[in-house]
ModelCIF file with pLDDT and N, C-alpha, C, O atoms, coordinates in Angstrom:
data_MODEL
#
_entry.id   MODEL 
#
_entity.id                         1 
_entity.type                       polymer 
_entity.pdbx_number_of_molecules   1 
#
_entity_poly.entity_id                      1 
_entity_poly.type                           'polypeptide(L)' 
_entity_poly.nstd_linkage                   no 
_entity_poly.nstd_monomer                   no 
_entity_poly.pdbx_seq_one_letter_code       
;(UNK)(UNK)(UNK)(UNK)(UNK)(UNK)(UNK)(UNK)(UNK)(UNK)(UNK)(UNK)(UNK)(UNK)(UNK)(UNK)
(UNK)(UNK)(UNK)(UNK)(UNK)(UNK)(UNK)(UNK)(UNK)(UNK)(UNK)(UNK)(UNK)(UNK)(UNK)(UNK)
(UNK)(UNK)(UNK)(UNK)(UNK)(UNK)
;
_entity_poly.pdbx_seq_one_letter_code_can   XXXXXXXXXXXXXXXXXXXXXXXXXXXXXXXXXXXXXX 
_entity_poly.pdbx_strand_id                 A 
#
loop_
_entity_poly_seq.entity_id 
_entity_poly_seq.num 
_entity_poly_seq.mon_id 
_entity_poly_seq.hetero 
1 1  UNK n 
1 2  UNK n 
1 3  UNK n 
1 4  UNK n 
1 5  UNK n 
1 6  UNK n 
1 7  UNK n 
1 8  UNK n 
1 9  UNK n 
1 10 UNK n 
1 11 UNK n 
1 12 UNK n 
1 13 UNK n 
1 14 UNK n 
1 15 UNK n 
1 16 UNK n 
1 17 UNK n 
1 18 UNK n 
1 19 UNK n 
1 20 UNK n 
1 21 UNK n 
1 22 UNK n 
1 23 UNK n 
1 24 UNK n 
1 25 UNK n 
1 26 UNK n 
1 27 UNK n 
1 28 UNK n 
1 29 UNK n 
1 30 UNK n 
1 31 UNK n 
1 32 UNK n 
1 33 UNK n 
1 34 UNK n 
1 35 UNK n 
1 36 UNK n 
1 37 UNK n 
1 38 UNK n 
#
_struct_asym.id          A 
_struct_asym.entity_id   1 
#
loop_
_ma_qa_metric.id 
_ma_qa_metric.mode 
_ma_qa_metric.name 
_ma_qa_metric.software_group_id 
_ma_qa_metric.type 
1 global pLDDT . pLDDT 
2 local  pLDDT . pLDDT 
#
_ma_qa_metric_global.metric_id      1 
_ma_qa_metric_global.metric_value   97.76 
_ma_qa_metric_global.model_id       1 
_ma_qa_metric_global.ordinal_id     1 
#
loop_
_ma_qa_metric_local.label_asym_id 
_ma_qa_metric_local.label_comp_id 
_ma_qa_metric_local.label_seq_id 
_ma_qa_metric_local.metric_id 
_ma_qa_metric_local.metric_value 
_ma_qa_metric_local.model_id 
_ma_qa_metric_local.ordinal_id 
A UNK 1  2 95.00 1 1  
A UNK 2  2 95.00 1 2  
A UNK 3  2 97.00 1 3  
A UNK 4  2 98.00 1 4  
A UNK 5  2 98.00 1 5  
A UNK 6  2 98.00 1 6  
A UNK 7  2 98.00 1 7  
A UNK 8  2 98.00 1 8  
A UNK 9  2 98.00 1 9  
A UNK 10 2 98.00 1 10 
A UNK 11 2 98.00 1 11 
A UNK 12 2 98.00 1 12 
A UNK 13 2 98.00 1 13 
A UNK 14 2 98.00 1 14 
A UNK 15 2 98.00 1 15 
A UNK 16 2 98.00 1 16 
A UNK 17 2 98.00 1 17 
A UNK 18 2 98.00 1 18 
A UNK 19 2 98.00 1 19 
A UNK 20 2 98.00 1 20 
A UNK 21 2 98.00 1 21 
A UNK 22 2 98.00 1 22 
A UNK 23 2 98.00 1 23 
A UNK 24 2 98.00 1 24 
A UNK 25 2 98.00 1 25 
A UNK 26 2 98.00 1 26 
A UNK 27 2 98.00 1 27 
A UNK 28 2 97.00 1 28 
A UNK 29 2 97.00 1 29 
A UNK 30 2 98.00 1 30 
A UNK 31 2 98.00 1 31 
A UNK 32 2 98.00 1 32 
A UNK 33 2 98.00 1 33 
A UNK 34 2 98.00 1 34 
A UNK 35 2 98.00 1 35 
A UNK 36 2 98.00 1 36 
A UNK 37 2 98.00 1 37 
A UNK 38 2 98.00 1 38 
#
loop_
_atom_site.group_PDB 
_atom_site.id 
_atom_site.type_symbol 
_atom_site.label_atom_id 
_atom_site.label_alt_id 
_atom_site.label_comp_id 
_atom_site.label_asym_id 
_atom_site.label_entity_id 
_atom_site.label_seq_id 
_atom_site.pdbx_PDB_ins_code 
_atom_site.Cartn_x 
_atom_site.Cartn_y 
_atom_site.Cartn_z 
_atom_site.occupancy 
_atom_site.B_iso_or_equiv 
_atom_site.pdbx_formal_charge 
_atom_site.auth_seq_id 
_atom_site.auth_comp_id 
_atom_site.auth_asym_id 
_atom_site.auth_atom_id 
_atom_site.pdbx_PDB_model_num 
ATOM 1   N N  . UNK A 1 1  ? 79.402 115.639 82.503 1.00 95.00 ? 1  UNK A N  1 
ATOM 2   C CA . UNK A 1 1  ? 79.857 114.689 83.510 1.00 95.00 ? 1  UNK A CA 1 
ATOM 3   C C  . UNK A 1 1  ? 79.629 113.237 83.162 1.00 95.00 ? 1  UNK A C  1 
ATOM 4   O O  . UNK A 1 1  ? 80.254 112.478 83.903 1.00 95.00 ? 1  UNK A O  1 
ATOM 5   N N  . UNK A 1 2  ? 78.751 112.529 82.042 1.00 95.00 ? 2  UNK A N  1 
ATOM 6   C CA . UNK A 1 2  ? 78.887 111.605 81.979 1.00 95.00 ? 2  UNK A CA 1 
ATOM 7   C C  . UNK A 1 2  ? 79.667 110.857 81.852 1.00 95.00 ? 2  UNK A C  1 
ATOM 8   O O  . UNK A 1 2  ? 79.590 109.909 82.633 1.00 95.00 ? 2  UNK A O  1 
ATOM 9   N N  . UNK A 1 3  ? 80.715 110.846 80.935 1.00 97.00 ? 3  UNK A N  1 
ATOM 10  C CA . UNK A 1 3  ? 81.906 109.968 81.408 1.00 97.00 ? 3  UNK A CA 1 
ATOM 11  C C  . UNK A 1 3  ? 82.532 109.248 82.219 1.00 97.00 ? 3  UNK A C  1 
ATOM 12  O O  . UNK A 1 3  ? 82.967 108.121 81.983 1.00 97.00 ? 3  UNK A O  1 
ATOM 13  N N  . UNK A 1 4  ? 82.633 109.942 83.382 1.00 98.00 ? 4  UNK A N  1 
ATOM 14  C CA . UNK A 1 4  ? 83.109 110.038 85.045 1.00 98.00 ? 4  UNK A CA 1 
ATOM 15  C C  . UNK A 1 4  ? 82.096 108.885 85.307 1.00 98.00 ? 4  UNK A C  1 
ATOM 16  O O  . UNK A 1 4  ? 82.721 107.849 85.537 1.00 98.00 ? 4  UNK A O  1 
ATOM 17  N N  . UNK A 1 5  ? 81.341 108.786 85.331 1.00 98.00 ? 5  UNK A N  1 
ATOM 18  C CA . UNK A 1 5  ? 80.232 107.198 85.671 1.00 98.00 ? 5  UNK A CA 1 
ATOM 19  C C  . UNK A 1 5  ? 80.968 105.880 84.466 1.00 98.00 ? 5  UNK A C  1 
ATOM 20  O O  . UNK A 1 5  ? 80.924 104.676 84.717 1.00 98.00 ? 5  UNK A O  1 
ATOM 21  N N  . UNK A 1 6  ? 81.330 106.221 83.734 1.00 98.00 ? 6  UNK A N  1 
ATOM 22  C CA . UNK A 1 6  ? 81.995 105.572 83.178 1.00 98.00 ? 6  UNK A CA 1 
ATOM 23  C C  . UNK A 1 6  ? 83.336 104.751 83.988 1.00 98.00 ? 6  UNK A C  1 
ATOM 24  O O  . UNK A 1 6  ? 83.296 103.551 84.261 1.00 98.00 ? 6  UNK A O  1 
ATOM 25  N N  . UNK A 1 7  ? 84.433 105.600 84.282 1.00 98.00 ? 7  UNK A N  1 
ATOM 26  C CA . UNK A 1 7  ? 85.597 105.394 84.725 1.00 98.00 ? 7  UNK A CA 1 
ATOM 27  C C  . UNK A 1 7  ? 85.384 105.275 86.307 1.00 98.00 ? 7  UNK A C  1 
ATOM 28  O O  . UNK A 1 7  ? 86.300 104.743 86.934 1.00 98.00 ? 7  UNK A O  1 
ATOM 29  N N  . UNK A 1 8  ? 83.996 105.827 87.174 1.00 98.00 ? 8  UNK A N  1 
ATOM 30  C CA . UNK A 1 8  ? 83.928 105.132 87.844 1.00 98.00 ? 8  UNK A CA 1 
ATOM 31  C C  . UNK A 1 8  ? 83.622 103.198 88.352 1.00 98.00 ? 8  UNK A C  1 
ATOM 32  O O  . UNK A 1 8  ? 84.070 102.307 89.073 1.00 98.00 ? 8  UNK A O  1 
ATOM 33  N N  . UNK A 1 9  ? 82.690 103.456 87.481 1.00 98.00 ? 9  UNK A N  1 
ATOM 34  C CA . UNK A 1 9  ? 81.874 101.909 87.309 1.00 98.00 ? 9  UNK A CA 1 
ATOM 35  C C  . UNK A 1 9  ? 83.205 100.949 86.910 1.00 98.00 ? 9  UNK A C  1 
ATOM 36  O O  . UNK A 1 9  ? 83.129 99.745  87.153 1.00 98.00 ? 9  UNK A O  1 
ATOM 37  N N  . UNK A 1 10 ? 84.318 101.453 86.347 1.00 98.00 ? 10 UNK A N  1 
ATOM 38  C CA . UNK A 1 10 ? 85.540 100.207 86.151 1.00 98.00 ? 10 UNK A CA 1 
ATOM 39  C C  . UNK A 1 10 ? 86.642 100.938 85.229 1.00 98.00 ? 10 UNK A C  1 
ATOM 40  O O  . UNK A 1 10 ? 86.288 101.646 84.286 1.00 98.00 ? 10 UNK A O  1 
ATOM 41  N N  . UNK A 1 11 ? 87.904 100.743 85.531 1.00 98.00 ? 11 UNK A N  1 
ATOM 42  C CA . UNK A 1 11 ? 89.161 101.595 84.665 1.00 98.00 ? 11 UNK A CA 1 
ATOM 43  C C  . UNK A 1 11 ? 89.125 101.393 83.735 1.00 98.00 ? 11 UNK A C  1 
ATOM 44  O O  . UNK A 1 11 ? 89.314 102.325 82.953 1.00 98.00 ? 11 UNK A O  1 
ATOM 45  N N  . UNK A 1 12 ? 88.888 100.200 83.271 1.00 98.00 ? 12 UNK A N  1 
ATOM 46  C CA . UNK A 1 12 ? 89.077 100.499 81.503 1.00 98.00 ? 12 UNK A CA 1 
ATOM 47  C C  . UNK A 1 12 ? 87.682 100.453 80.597 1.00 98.00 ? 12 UNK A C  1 
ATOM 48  O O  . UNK A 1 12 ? 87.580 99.993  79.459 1.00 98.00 ? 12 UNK A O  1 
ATOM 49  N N  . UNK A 1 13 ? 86.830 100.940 81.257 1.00 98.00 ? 13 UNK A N  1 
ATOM 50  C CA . UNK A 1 13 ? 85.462 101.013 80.459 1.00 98.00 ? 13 UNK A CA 1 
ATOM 51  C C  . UNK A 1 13 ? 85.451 102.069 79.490 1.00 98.00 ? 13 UNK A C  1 
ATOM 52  O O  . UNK A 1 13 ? 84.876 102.066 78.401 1.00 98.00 ? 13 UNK A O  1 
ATOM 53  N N  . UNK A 1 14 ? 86.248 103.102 80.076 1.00 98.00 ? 14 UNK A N  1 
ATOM 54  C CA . UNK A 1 14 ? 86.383 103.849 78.708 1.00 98.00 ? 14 UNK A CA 1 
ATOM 55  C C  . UNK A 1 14 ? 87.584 103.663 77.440 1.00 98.00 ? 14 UNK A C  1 
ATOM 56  O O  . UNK A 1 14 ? 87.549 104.257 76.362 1.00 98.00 ? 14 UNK A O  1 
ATOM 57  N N  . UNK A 1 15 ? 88.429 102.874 77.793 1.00 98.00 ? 15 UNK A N  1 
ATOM 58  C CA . UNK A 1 15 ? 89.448 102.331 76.850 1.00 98.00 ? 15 UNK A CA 1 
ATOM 59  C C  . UNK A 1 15 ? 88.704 101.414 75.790 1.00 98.00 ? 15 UNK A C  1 
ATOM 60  O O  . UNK A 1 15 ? 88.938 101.310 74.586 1.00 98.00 ? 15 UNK A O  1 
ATOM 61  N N  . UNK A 1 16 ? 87.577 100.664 76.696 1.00 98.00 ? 16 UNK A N  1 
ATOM 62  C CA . UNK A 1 16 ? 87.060 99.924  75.778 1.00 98.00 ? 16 UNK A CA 1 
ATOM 63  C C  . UNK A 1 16 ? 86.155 100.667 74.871 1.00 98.00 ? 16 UNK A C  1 
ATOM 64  O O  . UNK A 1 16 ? 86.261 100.750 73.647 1.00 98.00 ? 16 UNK A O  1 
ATOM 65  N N  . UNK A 1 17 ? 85.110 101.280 75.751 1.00 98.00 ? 17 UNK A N  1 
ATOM 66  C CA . UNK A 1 17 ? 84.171 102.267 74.952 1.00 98.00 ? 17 UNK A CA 1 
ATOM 67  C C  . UNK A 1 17 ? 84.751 102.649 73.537 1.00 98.00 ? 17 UNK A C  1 
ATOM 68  O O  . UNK A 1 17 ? 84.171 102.409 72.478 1.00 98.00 ? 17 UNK A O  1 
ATOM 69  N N  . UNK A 1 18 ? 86.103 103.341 73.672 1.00 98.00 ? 18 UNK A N  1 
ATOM 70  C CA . UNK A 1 18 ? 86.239 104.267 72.714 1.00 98.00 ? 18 UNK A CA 1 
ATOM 71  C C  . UNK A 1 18 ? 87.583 103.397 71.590 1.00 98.00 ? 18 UNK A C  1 
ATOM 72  O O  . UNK A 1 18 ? 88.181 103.833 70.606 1.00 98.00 ? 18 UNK A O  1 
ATOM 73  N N  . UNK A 1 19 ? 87.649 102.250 72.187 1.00 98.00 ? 19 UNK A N  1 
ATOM 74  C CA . UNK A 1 19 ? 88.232 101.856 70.687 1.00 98.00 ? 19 UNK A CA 1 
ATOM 75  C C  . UNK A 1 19 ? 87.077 101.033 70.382 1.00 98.00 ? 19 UNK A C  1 
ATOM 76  O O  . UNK A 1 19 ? 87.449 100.407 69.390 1.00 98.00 ? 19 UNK A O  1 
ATOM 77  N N  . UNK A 1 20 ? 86.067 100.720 70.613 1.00 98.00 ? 20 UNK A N  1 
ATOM 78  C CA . UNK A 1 20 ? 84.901 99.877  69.613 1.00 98.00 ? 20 UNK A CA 1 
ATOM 79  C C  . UNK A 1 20 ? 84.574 100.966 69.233 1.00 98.00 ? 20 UNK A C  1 
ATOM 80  O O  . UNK A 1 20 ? 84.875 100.988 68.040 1.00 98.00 ? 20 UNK A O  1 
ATOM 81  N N  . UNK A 1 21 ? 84.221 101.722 69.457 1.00 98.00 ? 21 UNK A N  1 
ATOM 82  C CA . UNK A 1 21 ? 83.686 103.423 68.660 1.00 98.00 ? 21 UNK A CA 1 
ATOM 83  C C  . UNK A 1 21 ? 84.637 103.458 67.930 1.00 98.00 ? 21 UNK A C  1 
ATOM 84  O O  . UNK A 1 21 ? 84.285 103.322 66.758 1.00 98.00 ? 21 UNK A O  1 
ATOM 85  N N  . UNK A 1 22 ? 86.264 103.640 68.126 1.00 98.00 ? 22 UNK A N  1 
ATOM 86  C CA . UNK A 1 22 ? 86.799 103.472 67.034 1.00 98.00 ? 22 UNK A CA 1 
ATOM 87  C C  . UNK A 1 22 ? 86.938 102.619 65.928 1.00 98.00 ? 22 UNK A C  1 
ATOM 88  O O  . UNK A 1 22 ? 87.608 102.814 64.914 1.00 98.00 ? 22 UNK A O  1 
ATOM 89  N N  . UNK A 1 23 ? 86.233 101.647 66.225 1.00 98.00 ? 23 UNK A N  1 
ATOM 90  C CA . UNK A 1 23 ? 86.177 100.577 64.994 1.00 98.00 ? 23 UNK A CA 1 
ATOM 91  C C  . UNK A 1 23 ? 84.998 100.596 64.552 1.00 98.00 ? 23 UNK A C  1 
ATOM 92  O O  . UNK A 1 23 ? 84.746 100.501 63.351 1.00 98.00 ? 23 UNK A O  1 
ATOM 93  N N  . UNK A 1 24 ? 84.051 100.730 65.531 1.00 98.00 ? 24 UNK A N  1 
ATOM 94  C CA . UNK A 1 24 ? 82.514 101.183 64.688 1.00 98.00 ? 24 UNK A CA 1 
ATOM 95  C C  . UNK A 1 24 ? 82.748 102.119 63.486 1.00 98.00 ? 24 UNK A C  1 
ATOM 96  O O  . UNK A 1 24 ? 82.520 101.757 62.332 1.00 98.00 ? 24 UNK A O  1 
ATOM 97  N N  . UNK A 1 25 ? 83.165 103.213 63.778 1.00 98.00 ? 25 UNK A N  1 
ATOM 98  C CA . UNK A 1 25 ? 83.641 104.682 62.903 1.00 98.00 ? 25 UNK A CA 1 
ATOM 99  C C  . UNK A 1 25 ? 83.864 104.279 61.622 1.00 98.00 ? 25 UNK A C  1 
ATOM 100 O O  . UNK A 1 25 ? 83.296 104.504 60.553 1.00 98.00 ? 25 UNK A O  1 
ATOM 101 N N  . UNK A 1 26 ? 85.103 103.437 62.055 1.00 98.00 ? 26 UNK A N  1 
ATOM 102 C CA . UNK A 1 26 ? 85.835 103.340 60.765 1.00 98.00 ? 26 UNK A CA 1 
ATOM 103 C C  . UNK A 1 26 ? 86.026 102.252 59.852 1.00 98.00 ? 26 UNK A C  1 
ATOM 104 O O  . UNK A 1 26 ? 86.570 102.229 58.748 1.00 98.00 ? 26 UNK A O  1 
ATOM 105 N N  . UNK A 1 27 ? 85.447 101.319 60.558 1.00 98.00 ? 27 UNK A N  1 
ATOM 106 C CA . UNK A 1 27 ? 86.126 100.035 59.609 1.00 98.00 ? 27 UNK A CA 1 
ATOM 107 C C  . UNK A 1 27 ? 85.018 99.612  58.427 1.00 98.00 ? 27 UNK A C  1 
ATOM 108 O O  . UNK A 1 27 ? 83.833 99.284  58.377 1.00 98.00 ? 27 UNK A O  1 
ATOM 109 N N  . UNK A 1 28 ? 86.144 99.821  57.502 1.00 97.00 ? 28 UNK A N  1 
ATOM 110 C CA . UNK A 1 28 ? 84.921 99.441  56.118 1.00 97.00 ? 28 UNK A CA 1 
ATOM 111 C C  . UNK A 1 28 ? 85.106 98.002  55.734 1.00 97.00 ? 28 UNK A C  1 
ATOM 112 O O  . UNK A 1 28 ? 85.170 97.913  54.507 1.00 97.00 ? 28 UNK A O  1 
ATOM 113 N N  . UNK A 1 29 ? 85.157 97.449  56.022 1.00 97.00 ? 29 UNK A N  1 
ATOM 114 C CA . UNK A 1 29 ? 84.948 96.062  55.823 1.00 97.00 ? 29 UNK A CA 1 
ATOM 115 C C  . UNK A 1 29 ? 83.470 95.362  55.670 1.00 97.00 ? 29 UNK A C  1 
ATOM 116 O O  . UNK A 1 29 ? 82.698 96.142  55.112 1.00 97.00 ? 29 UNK A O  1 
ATOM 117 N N  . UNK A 1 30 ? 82.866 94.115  56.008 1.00 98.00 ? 30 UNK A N  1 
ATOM 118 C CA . UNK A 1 30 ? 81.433 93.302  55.584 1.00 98.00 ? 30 UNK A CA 1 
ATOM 119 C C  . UNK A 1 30 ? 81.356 93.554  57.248 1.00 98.00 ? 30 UNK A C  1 
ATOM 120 O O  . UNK A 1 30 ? 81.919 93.107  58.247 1.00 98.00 ? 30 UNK A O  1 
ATOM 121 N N  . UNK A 1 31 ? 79.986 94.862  56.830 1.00 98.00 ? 31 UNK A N  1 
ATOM 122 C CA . UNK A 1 31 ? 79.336 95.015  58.273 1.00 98.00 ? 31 UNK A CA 1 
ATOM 123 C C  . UNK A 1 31 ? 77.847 93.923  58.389 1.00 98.00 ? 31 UNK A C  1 
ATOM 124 O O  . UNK A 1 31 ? 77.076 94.115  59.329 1.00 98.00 ? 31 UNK A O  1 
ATOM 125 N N  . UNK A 1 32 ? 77.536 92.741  57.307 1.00 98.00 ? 32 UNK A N  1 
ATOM 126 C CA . UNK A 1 32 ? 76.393 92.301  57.639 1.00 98.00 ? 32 UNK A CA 1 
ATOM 127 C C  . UNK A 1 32 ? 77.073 90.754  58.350 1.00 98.00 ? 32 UNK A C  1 
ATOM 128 O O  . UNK A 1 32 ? 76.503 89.663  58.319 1.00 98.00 ? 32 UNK A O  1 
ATOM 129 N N  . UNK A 1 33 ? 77.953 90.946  58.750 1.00 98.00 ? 33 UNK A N  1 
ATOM 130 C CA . UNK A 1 33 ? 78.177 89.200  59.059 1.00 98.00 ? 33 UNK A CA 1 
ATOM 131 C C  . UNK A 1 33 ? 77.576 89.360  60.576 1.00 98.00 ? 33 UNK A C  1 
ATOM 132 O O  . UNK A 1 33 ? 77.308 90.426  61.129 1.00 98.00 ? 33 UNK A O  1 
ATOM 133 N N  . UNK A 1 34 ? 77.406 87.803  61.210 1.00 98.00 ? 34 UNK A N  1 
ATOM 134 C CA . UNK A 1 34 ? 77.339 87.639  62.430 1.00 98.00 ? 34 UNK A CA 1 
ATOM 135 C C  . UNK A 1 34 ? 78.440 88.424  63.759 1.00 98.00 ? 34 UNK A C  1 
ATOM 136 O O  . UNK A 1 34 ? 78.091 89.052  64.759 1.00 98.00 ? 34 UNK A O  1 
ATOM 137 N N  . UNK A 1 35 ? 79.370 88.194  63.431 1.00 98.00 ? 35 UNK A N  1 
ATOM 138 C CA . UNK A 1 35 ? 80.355 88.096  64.338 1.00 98.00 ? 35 UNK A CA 1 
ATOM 139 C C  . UNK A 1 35 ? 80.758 90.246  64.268 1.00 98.00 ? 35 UNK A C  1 
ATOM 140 O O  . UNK A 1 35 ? 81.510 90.824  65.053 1.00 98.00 ? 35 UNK A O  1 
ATOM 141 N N  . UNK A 1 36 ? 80.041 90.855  63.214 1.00 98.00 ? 36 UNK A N  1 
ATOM 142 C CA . UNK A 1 36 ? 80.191 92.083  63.029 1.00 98.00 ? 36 UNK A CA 1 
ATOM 143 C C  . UNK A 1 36 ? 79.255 93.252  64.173 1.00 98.00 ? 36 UNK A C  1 
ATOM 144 O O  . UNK A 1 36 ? 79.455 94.205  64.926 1.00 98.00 ? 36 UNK A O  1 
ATOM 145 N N  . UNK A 1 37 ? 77.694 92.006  63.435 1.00 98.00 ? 37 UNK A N  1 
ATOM 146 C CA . UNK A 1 37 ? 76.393 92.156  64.192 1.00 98.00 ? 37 UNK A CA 1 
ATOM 147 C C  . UNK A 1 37 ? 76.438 92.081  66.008 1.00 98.00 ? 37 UNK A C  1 
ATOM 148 O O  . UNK A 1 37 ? 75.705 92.620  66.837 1.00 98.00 ? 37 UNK A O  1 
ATOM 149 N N  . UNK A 1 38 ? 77.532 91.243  66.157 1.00 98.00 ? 38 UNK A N  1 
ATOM 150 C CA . UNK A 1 38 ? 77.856 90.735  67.525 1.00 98.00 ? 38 UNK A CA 1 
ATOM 151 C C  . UNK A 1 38 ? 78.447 92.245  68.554 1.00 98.00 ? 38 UNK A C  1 
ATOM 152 O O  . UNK A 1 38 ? 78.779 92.098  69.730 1.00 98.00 ? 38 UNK A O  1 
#
């Protein structure tokens, strides 16, 4: 059930959630910069 606290608390919290997870995942690019760290 966790999720559901998700999409309650605001509609697109999980849209957001899960494309920064998708970019966490995947992106190989320079993970030590500031704006990465951010």
């Amino acid at each position: 059930g966790r999720d559901i606290l998700f999409d309650q608390n605001f509609k697109y919290n999980l849209a957001v959630r899960r494309t920064l997870e998708t970019v966490y995942e995947n992106y190989e690019g320079d993970r030590t910069t500031a704006e990465w760290k951010a």
